[in-house]
Protein backbone atom coordinates (compact mmCIF):
# COMPACT_ATOMS: atom_id res chain seq x y z
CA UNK A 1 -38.28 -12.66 14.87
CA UNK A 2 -37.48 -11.97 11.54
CA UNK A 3 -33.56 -12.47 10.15
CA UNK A 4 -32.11 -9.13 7.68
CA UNK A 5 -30.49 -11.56 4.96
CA UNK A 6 -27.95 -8.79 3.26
CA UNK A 7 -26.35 -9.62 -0.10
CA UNK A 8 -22.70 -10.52 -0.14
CA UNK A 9 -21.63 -7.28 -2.34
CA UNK A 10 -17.84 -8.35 -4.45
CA UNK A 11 -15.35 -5.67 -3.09
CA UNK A 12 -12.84 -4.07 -5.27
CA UNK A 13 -9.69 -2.80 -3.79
CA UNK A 14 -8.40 0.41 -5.81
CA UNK A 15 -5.50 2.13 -4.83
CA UNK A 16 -3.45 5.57 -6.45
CA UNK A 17 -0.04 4.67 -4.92
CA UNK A 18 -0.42 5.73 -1.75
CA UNK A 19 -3.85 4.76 -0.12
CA UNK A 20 -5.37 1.03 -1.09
CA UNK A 21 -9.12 1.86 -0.83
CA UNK A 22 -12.31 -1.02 -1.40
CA UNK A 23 -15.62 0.11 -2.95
CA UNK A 24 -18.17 -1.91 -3.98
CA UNK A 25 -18.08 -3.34 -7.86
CA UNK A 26 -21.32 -2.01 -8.42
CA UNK A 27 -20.14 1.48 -7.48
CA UNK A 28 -16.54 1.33 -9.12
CA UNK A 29 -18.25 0.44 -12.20
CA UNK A 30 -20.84 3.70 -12.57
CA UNK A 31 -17.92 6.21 -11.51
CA UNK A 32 -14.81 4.70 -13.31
CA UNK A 33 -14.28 8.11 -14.81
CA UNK A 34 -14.20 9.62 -11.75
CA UNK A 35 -11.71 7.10 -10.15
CA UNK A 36 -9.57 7.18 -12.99
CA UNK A 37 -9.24 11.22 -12.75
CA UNK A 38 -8.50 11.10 -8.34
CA UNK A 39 -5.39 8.65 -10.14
CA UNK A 40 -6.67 5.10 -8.68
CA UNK A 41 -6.22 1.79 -10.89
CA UNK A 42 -7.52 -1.48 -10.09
CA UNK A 43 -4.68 -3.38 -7.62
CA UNK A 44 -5.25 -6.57 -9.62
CA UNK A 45 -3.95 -4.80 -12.84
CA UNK A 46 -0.54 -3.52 -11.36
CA UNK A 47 2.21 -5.48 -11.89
CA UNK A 48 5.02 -4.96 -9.39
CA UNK A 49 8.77 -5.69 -10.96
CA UNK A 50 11.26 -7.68 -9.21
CA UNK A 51 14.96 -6.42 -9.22
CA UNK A 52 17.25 -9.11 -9.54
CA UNK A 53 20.58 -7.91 -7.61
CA UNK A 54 23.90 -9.94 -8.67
CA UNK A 55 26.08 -7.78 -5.95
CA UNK A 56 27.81 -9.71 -4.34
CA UNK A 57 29.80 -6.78 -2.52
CA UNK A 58 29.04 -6.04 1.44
CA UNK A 59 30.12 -2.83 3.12
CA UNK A 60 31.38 -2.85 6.47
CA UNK A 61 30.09 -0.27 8.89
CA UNK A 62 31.97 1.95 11.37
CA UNK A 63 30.81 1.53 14.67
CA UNK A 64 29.56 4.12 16.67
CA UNK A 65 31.30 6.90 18.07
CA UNK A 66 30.24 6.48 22.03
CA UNK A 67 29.54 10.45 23.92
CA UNK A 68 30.89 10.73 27.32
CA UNK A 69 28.98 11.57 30.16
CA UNK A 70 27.79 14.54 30.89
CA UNK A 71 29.43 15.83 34.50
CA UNK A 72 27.11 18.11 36.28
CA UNK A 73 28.27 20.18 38.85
């Protein structure tokens, strides 16, 4: 019996937003240019920014209104 050794490929996740996709670096790499133009950027290279909030403030909510029950004659 022979074994099928298969070579680890390194996975790149892209994503445009919306969808998070992973293609292999080897294939990212010959079709940048068409990546870039579908809108997808590297995930490593965006840099989400954290909102500090200082409001201390808190809202109180109405309860809810309760329905009555429907009679059926």
């Amino acid at each position: 019996m022979t074994k099928i050794i298969t070579p680890v490929v390194p996975l790149v996740k892209l994503t445009n937003g919306q969808k998070t996709i992973e293609r292999s670096k080897i294939q990212y790499e010959s079709n940048i240019k068409h990546f870039t133009m579908r809108g997808f950027k590297l995930v490593s290279d965006i840099v989400k920014e954290v909102k500090e909030t200082t409001n201390d403030k808190v809202v109180k909510l109405k309860p809810k209104k309760k329905k009555g029950k429907k009679w059926n004659n």
